[in-house]
N, C-alpha and C. Protein backbone atom coordinates (compact mmCIF):
# COMPACT_ATOMS: atom_id res chain seq x y z
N UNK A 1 -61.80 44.26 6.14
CA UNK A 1 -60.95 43.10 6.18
C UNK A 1 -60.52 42.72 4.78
N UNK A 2 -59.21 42.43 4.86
CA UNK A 2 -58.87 41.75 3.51
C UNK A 2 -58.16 42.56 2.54
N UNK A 3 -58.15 44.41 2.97
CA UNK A 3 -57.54 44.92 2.12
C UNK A 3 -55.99 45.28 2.89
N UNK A 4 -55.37 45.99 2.01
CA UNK A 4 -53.62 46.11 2.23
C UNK A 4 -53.62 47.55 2.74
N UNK A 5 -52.91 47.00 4.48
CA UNK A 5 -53.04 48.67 4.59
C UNK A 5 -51.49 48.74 4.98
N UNK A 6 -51.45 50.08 5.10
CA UNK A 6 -50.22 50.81 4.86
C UNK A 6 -48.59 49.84 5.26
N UNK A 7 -48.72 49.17 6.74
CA UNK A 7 -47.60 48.60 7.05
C UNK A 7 -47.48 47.13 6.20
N UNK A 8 -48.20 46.60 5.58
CA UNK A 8 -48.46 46.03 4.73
C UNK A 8 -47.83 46.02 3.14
N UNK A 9 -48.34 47.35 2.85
CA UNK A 9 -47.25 47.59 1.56
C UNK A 9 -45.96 48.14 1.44
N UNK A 10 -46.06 48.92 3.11
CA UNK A 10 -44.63 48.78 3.19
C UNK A 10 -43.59 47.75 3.17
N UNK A 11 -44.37 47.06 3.81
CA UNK A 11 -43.14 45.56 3.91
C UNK A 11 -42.92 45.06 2.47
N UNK A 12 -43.90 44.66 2.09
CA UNK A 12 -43.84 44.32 0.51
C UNK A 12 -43.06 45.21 -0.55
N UNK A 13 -42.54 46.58 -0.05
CA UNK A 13 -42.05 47.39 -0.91
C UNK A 13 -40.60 47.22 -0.16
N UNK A 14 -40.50 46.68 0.81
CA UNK A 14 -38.98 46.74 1.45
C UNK A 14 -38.48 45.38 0.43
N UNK A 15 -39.26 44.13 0.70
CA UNK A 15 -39.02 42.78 0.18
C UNK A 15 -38.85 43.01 -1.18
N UNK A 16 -39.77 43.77 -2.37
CA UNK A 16 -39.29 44.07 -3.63
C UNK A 16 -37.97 44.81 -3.86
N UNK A 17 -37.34 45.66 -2.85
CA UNK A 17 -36.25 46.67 -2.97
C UNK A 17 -35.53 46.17 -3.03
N UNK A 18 -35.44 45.03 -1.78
CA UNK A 18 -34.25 43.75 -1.70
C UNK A 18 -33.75 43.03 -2.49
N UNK A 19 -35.38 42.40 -3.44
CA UNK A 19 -34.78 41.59 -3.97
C UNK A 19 -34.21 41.98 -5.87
N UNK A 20 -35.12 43.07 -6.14
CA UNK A 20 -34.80 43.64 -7.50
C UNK A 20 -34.05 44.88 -7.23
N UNK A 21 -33.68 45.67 -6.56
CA UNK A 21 -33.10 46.45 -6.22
C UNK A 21 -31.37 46.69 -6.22
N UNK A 22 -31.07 47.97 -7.08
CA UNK A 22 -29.31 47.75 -6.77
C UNK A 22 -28.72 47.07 -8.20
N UNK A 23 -27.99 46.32 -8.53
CA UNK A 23 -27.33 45.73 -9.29
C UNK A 23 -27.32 44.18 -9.39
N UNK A 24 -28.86 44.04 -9.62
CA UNK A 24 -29.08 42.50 -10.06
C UNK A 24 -28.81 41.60 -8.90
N UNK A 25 -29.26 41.84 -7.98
CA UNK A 25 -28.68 41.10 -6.98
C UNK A 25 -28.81 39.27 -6.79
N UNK A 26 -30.32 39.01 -7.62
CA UNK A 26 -30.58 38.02 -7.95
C UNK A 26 -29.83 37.29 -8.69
N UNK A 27 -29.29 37.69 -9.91
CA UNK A 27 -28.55 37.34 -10.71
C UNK A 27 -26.67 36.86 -9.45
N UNK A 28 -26.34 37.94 -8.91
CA UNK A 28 -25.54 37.48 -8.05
C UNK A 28 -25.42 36.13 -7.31
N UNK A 29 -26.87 36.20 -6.91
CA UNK A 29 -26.98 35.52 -5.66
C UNK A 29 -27.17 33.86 -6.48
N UNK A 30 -27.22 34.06 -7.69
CA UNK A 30 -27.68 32.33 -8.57
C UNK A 30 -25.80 32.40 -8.98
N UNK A 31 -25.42 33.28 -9.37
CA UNK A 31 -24.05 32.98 -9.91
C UNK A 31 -23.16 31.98 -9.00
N UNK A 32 -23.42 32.71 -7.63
CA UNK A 32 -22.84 32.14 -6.56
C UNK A 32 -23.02 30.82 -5.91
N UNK A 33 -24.73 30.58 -6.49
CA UNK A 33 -24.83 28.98 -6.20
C UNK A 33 -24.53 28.17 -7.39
N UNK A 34 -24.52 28.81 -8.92
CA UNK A 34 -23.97 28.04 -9.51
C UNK A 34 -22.24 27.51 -9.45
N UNK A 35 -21.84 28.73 -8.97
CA UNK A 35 -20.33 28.53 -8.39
C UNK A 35 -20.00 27.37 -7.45
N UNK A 36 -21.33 27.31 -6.76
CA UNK A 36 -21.24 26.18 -5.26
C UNK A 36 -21.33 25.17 -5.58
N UNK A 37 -22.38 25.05 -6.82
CA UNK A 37 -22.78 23.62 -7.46
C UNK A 37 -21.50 22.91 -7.91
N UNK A 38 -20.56 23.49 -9.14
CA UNK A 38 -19.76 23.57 -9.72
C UNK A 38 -18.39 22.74 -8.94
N UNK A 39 -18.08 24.00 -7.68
CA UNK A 39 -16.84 23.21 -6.85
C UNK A 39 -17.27 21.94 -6.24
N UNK A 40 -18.54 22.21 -5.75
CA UNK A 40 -19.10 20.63 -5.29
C UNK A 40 -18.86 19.32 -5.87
N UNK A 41 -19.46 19.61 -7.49
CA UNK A 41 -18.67 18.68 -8.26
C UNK A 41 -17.51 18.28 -8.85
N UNK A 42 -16.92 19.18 -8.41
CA UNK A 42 -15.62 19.39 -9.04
C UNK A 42 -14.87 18.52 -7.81
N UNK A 43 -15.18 18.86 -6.58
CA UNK A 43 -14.48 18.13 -5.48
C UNK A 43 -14.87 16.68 -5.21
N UNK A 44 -16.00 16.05 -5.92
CA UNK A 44 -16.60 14.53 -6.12
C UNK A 44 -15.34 13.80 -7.12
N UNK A 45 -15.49 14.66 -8.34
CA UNK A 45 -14.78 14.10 -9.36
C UNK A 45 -12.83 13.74 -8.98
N UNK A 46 -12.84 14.80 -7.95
CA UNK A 46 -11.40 14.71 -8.13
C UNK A 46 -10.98 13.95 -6.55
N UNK A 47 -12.14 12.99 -6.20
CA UNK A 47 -11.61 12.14 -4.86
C UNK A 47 -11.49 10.65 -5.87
N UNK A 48 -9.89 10.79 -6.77
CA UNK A 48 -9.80 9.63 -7.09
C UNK A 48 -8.60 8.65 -6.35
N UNK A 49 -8.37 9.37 -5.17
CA UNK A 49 -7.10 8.75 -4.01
C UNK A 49 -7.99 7.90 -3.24
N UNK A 50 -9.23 7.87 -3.09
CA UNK A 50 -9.91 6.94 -2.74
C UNK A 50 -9.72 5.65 -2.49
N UNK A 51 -9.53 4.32 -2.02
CA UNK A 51 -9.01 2.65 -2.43
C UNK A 51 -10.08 2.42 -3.11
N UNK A 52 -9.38 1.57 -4.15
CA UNK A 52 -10.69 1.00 -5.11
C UNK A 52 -11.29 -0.60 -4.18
N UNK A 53 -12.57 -0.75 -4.61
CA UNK A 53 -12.92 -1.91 -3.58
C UNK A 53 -12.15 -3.21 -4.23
N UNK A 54 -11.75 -4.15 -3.56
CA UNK A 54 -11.42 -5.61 -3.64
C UNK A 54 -12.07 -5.94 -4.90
N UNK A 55 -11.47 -7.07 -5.68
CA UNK A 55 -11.47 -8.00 -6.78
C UNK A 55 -12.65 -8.88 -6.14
N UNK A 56 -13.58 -9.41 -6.52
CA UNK A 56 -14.16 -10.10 -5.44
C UNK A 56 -13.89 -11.62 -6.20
N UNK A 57 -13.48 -11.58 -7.42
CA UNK A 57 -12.76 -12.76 -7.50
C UNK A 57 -11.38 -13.70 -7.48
N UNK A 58 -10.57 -12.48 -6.54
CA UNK A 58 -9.15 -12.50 -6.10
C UNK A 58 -9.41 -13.41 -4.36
N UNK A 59 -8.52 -14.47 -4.77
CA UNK A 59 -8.47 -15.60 -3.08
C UNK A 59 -8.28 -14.02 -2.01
N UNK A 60 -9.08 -14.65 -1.25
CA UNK A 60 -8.80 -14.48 0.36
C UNK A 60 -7.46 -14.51 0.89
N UNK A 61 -6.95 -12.99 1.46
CA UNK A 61 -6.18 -13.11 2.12
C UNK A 61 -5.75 -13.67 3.67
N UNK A 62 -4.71 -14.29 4.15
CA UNK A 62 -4.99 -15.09 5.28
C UNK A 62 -3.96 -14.32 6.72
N UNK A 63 -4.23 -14.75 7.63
CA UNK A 63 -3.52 -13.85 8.44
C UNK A 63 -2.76 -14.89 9.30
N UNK A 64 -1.54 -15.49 9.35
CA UNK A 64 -1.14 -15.86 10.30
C UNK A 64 -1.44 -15.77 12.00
N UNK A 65 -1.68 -16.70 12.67
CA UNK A 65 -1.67 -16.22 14.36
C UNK A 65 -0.83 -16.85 14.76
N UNK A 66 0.01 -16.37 15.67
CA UNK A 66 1.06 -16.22 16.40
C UNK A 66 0.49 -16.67 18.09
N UNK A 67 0.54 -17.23 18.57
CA UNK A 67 0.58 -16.64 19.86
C UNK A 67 1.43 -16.64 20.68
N UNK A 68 0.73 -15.77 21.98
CA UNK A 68 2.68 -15.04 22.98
C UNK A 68 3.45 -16.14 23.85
N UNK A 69 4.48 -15.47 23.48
CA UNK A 69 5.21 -16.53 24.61
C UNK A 69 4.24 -16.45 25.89
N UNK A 70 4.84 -17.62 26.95
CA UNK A 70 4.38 -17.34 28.35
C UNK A 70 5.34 -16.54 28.99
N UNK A 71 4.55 -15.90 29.97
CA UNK A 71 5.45 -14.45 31.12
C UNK A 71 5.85 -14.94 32.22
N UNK A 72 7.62 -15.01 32.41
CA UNK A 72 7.90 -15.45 33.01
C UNK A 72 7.12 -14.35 34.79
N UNK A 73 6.48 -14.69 35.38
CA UNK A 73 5.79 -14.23 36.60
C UNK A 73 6.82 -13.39 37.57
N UNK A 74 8.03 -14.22 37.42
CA UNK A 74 8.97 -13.38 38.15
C UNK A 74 9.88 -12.30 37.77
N UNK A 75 9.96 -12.26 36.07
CA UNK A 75 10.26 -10.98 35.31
C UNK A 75 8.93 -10.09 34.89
N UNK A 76 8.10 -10.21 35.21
CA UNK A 76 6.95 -8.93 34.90
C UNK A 76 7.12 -8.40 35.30
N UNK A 77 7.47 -7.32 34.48
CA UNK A 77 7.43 -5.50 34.73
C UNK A 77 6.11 -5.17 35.37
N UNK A 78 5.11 -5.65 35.21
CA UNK A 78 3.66 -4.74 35.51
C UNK A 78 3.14 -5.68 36.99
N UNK A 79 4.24 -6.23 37.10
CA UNK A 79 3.97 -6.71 38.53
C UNK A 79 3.94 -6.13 39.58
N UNK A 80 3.11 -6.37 40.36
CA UNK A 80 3.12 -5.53 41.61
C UNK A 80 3.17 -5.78 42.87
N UNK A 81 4.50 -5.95 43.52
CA UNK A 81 4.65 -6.38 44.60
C UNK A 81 6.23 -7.17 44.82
């Protein structure tokens, strides 16, 4: 018990092949998240179409209310009958 047998170092020799193996693949694989990092920030910086928030010491804007005429009962369109 406890020692490394054969399917064992195989796997471990597949997982080393992968990851040092070939043409730096590691090195690839960081370029590419530094690339990710990069546009990420790059796409923060450049949401300046954004609305900027309210003055909070600019008056309150006010909204007029209106309300509707009355319906004449015998010209309603959505009448039924």
């Amino acid at each position: 018990m406890g020692g490394l047998s054969l399917p064992h170092l195989l796997l471990a020799a597949v997982v080393i092949l992968i990851l040092f193996g070939g043409k730096g693949k590691i090195s690839e694989l960081m370029a590419d998240v530094a690339k990710g990092i990069k546009s990420f920030k790059k796409g923060l910086s450049d949401d300046d179409s954004a609305p900027k928030p309210a003055d909070p010491a600019a008056p309150a804007k006010t909204i007029d209310h209106q309300t509707p005429a009355p319906i004449d009962a015998a010209r309603d369109p959505n009448k039924i009958g």
